[in-house]
C-alpha atoms as a PDB file:
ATOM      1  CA  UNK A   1       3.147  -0.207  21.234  1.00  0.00           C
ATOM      2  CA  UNK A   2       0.711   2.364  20.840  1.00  0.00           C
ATOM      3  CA  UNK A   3      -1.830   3.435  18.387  1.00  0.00           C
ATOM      4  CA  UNK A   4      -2.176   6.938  18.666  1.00  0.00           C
ATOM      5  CA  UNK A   5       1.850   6.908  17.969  1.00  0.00           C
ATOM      6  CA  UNK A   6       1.696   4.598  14.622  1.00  0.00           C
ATOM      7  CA  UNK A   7      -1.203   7.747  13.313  1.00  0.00           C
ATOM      8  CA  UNK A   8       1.544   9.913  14.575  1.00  0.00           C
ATOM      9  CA  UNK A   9       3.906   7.895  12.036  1.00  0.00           C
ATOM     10  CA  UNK A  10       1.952   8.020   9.611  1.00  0.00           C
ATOM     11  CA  UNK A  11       0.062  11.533   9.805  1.00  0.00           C
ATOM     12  CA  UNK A  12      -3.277  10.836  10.529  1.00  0.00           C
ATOM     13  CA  UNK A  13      -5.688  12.389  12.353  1.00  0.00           C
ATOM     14  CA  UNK A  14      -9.020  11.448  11.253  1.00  0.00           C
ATOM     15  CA  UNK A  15     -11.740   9.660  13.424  1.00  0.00           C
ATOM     16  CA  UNK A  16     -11.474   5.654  13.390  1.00  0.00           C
ATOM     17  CA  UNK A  17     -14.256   5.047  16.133  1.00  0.00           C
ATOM     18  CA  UNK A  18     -15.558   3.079  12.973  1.00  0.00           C
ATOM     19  CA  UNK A  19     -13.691  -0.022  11.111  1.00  0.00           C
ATOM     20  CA  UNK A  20     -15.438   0.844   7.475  1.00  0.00           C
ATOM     21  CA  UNK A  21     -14.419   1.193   4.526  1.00  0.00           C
ATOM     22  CA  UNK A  22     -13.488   4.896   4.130  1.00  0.00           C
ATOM     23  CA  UNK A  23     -11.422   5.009   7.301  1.00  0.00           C
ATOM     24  CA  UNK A  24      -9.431   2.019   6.027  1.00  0.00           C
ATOM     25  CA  UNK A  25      -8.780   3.695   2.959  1.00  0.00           C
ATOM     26  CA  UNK A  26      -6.975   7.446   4.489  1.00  0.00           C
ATOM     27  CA  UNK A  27      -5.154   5.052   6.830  1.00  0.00           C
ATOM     28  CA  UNK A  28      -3.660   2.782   4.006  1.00  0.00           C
ATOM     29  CA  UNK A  29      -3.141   6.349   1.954  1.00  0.00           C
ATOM     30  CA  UNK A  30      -1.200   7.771   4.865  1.00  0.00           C
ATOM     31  CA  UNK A  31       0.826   4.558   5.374  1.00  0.00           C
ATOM     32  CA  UNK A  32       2.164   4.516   2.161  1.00  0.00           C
ATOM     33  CA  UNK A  33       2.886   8.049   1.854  1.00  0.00           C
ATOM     34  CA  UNK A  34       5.026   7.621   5.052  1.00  0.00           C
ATOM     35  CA  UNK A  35       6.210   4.387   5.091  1.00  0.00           C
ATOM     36  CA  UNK A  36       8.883   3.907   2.531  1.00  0.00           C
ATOM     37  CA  UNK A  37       9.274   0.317   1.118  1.00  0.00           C
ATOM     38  CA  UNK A  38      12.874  -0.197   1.712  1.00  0.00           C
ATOM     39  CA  UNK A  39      15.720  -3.064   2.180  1.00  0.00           C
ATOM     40  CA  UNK A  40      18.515  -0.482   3.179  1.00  0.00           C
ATOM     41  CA  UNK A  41      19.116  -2.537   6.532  1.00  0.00           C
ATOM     42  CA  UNK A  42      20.831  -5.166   4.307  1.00  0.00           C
ATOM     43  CA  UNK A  43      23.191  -3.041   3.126  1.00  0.00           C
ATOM     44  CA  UNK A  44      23.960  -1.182   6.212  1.00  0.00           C
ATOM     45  CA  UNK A  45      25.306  -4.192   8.152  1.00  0.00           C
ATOM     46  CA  UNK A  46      21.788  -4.466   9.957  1.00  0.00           C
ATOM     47  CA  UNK A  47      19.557  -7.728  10.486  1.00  0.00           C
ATOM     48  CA  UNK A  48      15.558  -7.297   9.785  1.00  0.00           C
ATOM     49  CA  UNK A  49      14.143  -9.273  12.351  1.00  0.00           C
ATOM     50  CA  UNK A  50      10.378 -10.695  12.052  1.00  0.00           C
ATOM     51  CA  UNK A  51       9.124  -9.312  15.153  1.00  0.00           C
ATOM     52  CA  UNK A  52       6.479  -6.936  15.263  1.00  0.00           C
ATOM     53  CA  UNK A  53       8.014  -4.830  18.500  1.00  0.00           C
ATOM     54  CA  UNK A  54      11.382  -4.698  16.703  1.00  0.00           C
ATOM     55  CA  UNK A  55       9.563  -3.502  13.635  1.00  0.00           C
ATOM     56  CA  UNK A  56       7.218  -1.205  15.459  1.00  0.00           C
ATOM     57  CA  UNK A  57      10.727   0.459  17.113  1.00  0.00           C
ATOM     58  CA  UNK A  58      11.987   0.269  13.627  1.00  0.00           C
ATOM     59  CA  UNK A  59       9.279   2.229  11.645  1.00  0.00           C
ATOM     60  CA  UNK A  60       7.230   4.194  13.726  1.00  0.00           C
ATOM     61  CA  UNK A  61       9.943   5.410  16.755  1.00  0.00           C
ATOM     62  CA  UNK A  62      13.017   5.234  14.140  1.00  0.00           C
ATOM     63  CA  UNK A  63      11.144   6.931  11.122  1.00  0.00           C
ATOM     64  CA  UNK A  64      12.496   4.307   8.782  1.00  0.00           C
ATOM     65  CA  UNK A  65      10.646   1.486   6.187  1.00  0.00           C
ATOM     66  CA  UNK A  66      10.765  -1.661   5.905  1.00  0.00           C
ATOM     67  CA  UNK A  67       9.839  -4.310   3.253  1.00  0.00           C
ATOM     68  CA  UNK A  68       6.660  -6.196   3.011  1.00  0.00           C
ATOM     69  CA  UNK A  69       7.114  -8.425   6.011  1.00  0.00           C
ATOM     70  CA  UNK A  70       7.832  -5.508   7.787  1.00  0.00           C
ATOM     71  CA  UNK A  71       5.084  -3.246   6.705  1.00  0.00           C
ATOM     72  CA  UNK A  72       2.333  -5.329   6.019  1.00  0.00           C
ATOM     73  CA  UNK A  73       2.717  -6.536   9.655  1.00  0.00           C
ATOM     74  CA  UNK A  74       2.546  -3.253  11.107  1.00  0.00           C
ATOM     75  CA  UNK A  75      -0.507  -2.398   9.538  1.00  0.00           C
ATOM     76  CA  UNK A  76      -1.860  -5.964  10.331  1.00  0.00           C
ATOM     77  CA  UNK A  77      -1.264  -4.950  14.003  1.00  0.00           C
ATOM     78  CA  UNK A  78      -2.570  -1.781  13.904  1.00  0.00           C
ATOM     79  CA  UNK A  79      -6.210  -2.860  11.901  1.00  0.00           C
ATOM     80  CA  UNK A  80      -6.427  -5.568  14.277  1.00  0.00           C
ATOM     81  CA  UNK A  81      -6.542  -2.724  16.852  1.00  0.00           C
ATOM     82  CA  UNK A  82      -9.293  -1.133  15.037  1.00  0.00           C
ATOM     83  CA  UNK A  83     -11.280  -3.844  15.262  1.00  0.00           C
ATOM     84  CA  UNK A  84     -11.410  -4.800  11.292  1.00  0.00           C
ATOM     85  CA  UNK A  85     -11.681  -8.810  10.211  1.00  0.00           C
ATOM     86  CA  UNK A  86      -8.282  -9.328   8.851  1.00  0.00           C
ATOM     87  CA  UNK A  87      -5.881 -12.466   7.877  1.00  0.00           C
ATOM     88  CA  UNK A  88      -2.836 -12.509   6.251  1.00  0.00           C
ATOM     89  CA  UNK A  89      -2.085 -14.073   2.818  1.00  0.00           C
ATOM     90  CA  UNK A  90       0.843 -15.466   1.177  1.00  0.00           C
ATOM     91  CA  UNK A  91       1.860 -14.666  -2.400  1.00  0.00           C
ATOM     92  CA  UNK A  92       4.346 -15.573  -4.900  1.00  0.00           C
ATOM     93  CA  UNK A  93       6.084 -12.544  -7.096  1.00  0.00           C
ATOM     94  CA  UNK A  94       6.381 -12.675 -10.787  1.00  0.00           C
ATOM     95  CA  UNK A  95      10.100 -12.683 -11.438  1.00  0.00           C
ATOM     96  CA  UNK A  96       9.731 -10.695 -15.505  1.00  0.00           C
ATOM     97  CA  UNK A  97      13.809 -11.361 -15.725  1.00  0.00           C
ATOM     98  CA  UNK A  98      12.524 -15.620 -15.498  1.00  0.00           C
ATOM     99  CA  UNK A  99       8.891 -14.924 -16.836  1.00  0.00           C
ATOM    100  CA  UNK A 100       7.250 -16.940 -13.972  1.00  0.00           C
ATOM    101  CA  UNK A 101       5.503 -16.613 -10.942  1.00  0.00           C
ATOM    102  CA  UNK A 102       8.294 -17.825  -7.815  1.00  0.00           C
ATOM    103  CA  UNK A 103       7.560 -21.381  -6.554  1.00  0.00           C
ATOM    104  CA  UNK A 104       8.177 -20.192  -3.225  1.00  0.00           C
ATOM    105  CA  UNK A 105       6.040 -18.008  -1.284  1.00  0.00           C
ATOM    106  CA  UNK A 106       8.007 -15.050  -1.134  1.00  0.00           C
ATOM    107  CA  UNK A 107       5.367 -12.129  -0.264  1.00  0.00           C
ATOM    108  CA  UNK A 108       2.598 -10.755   2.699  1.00  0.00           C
ATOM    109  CA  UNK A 109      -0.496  -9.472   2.295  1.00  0.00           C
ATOM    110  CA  UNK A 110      -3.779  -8.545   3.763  1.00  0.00           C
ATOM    111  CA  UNK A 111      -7.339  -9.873   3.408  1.00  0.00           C
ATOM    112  CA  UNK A 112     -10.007  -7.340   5.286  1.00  0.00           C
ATOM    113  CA  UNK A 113     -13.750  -8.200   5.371  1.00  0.00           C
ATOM    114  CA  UNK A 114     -16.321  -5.437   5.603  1.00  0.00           C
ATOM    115  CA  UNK A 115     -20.207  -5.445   5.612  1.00  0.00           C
ATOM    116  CA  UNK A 116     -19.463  -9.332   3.701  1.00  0.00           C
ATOM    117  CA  UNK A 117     -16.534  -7.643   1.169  1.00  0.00           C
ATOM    118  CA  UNK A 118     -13.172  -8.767   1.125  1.00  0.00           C
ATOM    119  CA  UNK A 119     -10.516  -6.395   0.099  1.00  0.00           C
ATOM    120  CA  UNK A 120      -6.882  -7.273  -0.337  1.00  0.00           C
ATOM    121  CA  UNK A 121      -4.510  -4.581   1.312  1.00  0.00           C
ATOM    122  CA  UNK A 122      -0.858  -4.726   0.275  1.00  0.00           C
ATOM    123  CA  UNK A 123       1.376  -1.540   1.297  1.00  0.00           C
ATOM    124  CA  UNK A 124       4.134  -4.093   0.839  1.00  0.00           C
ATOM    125  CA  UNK A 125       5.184  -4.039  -2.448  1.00  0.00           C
ATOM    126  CA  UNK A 126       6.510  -0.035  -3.526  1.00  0.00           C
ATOM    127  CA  UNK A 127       7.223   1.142  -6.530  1.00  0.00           C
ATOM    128  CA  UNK A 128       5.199   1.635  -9.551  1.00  0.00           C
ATOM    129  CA  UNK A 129       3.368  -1.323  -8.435  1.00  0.00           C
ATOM    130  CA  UNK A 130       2.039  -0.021  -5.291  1.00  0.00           C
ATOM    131  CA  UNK A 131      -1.875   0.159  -5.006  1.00  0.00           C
ATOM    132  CA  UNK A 132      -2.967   3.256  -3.666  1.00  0.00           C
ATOM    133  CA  UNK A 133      -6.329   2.216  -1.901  1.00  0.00           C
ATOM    134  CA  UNK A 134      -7.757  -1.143  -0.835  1.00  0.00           C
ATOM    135  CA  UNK A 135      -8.785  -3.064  -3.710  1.00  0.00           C
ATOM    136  CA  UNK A 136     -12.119  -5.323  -3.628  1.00  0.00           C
ATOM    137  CA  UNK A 137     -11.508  -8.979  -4.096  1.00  0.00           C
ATOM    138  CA  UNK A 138     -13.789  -9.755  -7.342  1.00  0.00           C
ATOM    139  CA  UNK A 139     -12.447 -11.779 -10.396  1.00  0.00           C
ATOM    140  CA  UNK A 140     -12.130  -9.739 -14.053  1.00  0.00           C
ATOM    141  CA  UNK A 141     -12.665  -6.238 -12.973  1.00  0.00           C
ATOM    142  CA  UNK A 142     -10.958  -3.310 -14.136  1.00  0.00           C
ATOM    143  CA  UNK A 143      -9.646  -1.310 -10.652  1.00  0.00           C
ATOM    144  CA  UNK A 144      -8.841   2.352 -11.964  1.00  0.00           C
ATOM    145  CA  UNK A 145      -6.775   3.735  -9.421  1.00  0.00           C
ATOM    146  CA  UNK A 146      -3.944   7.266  -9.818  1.00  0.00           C
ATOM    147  CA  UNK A 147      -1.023   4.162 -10.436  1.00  0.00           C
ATOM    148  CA  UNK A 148      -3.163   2.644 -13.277  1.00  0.00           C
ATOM    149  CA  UNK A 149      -5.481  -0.042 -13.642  1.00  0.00           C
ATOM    150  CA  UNK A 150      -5.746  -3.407 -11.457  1.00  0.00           C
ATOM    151  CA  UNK A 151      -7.458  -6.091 -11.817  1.00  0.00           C
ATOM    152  CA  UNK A 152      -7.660 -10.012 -10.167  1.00  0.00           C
ATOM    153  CA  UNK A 153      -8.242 -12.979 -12.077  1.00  0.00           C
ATOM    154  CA  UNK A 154      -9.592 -16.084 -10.336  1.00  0.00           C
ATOM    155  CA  UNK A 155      -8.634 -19.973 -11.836  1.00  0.00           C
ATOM    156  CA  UNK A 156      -9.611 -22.694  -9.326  1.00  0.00           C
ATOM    157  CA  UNK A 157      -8.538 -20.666  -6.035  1.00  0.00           C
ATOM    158  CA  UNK A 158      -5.298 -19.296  -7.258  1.00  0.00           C
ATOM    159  CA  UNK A 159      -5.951 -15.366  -7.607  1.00  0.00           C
ATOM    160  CA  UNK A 160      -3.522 -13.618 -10.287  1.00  0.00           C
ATOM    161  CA  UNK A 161      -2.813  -9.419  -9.652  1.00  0.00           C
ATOM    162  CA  UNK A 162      -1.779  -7.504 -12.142  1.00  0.00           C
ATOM    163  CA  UNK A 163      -1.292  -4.030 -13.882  1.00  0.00           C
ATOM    164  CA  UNK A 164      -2.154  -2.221 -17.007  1.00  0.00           C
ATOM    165  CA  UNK A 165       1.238  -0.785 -17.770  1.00  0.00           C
ATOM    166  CA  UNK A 166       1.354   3.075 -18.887  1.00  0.00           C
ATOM    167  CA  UNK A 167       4.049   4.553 -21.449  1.00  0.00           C
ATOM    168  CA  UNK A 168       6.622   6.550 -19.694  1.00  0.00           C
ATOM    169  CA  UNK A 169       8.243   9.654 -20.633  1.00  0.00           C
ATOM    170  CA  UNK A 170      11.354  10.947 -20.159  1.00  0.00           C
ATOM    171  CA  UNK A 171      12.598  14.276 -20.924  1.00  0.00           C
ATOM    172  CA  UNK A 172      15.887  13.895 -21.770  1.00  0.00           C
ATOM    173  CA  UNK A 173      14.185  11.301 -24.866  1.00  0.00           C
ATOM    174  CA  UNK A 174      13.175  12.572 -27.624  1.00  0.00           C
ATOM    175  CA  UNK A 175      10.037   9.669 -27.593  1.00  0.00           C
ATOM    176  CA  UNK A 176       8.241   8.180 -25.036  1.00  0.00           C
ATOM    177  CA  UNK A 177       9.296   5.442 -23.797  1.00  0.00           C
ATOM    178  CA  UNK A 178       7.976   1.955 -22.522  1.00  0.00           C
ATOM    179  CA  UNK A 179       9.545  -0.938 -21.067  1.00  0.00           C
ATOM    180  CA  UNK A 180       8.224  -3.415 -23.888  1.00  0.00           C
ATOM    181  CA  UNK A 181       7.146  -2.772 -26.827  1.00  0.00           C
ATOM    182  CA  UNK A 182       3.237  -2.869 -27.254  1.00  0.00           C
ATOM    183  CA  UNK A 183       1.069  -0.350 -24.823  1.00  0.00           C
ATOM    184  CA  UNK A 184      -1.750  -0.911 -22.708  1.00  0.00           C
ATOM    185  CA  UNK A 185      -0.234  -4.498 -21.596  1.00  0.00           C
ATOM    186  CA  UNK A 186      -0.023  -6.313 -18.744  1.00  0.00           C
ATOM    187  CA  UNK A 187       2.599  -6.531 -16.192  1.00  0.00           C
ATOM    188  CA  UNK A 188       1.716  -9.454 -13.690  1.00  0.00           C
ATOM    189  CA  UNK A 189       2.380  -8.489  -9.743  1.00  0.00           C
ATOM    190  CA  UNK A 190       1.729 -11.954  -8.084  1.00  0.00           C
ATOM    191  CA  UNK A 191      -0.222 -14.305  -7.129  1.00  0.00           C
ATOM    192  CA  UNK A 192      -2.017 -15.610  -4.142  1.00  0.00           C
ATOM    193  CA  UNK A 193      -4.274 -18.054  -2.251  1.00  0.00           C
ATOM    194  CA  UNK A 194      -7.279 -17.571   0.355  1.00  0.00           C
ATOM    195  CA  UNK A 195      -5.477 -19.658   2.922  1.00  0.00           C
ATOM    196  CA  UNK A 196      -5.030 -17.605   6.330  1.00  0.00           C
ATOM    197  CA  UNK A 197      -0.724 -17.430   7.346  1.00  0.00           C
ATOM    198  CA  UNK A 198       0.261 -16.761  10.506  1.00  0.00           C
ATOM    199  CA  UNK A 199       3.243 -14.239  10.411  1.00  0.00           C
ATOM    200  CA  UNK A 200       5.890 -17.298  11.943  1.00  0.00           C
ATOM    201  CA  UNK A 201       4.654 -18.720   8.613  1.00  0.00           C
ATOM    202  CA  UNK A 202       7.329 -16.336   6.910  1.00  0.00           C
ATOM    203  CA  UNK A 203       9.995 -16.506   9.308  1.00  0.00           C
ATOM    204  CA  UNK A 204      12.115 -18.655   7.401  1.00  0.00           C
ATOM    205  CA  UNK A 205      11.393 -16.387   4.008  1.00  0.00           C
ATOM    206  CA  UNK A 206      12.984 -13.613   6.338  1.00  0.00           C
ATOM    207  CA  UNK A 207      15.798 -15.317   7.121  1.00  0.00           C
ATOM    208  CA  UNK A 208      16.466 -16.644   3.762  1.00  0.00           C
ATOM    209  CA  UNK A 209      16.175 -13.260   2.032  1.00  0.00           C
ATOM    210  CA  UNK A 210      19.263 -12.102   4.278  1.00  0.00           C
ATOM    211  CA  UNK A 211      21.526 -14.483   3.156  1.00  0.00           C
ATOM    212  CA  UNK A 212      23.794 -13.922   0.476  1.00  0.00           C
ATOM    213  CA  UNK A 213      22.147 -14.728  -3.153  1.00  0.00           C
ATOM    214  CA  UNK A 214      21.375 -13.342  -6.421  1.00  0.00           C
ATOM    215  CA  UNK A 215      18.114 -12.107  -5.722  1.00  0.00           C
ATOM    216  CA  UNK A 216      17.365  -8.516  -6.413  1.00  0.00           C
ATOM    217  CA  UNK A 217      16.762  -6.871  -2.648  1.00  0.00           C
ATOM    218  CA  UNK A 218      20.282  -8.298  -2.274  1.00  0.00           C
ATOM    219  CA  UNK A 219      22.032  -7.223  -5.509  1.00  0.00           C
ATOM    220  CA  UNK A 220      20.206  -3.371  -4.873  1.00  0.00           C
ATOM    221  CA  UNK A 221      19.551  -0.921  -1.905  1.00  0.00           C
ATOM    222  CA  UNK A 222      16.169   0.073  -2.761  1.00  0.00           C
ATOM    223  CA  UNK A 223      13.900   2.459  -1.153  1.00  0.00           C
ATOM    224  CA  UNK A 224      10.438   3.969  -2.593  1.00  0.00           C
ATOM    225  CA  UNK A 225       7.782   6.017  -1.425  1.00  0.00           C
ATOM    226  CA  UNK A 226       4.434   6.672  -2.621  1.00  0.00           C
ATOM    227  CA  UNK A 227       3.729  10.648  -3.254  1.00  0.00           C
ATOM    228  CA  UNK A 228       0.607  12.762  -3.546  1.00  0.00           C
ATOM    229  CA  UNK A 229       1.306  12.432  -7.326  1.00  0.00           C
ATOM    230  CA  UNK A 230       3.689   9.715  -7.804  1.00  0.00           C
ATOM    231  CA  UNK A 231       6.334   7.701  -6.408  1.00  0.00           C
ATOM    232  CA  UNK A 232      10.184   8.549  -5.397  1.00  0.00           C
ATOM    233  CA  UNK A 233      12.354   5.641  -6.177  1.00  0.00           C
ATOM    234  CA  UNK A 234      16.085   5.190  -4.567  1.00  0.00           C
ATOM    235  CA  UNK A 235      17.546   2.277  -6.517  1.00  0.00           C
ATOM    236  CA  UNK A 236      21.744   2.048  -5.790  1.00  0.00           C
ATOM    237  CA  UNK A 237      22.675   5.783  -7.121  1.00  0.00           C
ATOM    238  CA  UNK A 238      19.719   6.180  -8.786  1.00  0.00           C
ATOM    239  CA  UNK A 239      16.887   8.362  -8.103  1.00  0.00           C
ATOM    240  CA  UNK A 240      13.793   8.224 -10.097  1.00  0.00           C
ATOM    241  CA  UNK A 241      10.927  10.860  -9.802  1.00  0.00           C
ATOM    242  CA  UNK A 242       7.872   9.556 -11.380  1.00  0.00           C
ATOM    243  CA  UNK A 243       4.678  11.023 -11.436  1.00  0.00           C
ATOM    244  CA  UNK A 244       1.209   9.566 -12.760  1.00  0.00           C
ATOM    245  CA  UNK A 245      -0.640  10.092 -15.670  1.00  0.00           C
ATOM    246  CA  UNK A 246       1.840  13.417 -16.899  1.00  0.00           C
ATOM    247  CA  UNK A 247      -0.149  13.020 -20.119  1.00  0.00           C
ATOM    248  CA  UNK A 248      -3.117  11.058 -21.272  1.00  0.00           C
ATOM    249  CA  UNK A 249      -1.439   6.950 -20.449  1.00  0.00           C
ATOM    250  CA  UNK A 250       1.326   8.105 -20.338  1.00  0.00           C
ATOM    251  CA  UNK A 251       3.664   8.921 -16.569  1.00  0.00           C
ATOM    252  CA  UNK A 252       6.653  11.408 -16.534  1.00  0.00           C
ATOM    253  CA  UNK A 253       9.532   9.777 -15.482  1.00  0.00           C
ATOM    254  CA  UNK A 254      12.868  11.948 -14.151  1.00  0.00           C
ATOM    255  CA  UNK A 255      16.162  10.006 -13.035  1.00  0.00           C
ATOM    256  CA  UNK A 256      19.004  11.546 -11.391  1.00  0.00           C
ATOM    257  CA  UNK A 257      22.350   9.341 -10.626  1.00  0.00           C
ATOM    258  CA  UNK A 258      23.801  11.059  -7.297  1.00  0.00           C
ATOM    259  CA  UNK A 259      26.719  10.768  -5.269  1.00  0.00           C
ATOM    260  CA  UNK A 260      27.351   9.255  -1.690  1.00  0.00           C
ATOM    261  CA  UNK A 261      26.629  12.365  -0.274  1.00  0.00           C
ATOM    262  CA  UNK A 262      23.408  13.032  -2.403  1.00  0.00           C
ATOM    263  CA  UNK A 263      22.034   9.330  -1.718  1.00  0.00           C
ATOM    264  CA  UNK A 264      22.342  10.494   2.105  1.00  0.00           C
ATOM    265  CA  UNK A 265      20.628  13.791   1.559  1.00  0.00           C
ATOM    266  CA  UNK A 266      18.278  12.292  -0.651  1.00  0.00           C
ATOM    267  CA  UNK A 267      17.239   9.314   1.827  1.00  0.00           C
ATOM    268  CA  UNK A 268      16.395  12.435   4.058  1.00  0.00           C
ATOM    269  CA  UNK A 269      15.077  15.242   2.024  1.00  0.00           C
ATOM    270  CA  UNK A 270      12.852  13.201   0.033  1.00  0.00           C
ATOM    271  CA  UNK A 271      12.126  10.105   2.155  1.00  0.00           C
ATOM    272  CA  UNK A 272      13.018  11.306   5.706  1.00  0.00           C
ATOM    273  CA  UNK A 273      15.073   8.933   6.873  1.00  0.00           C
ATOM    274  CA  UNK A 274      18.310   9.312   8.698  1.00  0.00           C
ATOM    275  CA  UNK A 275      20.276   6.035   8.866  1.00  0.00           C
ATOM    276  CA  UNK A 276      22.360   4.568  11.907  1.00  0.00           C
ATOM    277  CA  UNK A 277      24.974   3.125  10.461  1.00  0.00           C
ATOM    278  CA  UNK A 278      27.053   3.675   7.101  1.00  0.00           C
ATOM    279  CA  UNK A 279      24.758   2.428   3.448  1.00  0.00           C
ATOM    280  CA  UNK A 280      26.231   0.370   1.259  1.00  0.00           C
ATOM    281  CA  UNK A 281      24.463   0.890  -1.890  1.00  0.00           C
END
């Protein structure tokens, strides 16, 4: 595993002599702009193994994604090169179909210290809910970012993360259009404790998440990928182009159902992946 290869990966050719702020910040930029969050494995007859070589081989020599075990340990590897104080954290997803948080932790992600500051870095959770910079760890404060707004709230060490949801529109409607009724509300990410993991700590999740169920990453092939002005998102057939802030609070979203042959062409036109063996969606 080597360093210089991962920045290869990922585009980036900056300096990183220092572990600050700003160089943690184009790193986690270029990681999620070439790192797609996927689960495709799972429906290509593949097993996603919690091992960082196997997911080093996986993402940076074989060009593909991974999920958030999977990428949030590969960047965990490669700040820990750099030299930056970093832990991971455990966090449990809101599920909106069940309106509740999971009991279970079901989600990685990072906790950096610099100059005294923590920041939580998660390039593990795609979509619309991606963050597209660090975010500082501070309770009740608005975090404008291109996505939309973040924030953390604190009750007696539990953090909560959440969004400020933006209208969407699409074209082919004659109004815009939002997932729930009201605008400007909240759509809750997940939540999370200050207690340090160790990666075996999720080795079980991993497992469990390949078996058979109901749960979502198994019911969908799913890949996403951040862009300079939005996100691509490969659900089944379905390919949704969204990009930010098309009009005042509002995003522009354009879906496309393909065929077999588009979802291949797709996986490497738009998120440059070439798959082994034969998708499933």
């Amino acid at each position: 595993m080597n360093i210089q290869e991962y920045f290869a990966r990922i585009s980036y050719n900056d300096s990183h002599k220092v572990a600050d702020l700003q160089t943690l910040t184009a790193i986690f930029q270029h990681h999620i702009q070439a790192i797609p969050f996927e689960n495709l494995s799972m429906h290509c007859g593949e097993t996603i193994e919690l091992d960082l070589q196997c997911t080093y081989n996986k993402i940076v020599r074989k060009k593909r994604g991974g999920w958030c075990l999977e990428s949030n340990h590969l960047l965990f590897w490669a700040l820990q090169e750099l030299g930056y104080d970093i832990c991971i954290l455990g966090g449990n997803s809101y599920d909106p179909a069940k309106k509740a948080y999971t009991t279970e932790i079901n989600h990685i992600l990072l906790k950096v210290v610099i100059n005294g500051n923590s920041y939580i870095v998660d390039v593990g959770f795609g979509g619309p809910y991606q963050a597209w910079q660090p975010l500082m760890l501070v309770s009740g404060k608005d975090q404008p970012q291109i996505p939309g707004i973040f924030r953390f709230t604190e009750d007696n060490g539990t953090w909560y993360f959440e969004k400020v949801k933006r209208k969407h529109y699409i074209p082919e409607q004659s109004a815009p259009f939002s997932g729930t009724p009201e605008v400007g509300n909240i759509r809750k990410i997940y939540t999370f404790t200050l207690e340090p993991r160790h990666i075996n700590d999720f080795q079980e999740l991993n497992a469990y998440l390949q078996v058979p169920s109901d749960n979502i990453l198994q019911k969908k092939s799913i890949c996403t990928l951040q862009t300079t002005e939005g996100l691509y998102v490969l659900v089944g057939w379905t390919f949704t182009d969204m990009k930010y802030n098309y009009m005042e609070d509002t995003d522009l979203v354009q879906i496309t159902t393909l065929t077999d042959e588009e979802v291949e062409k797709t996986l490497k036109d738009k998120f440059n992946i070439v798959l082994e063996n034969k998708l499933v969606p």
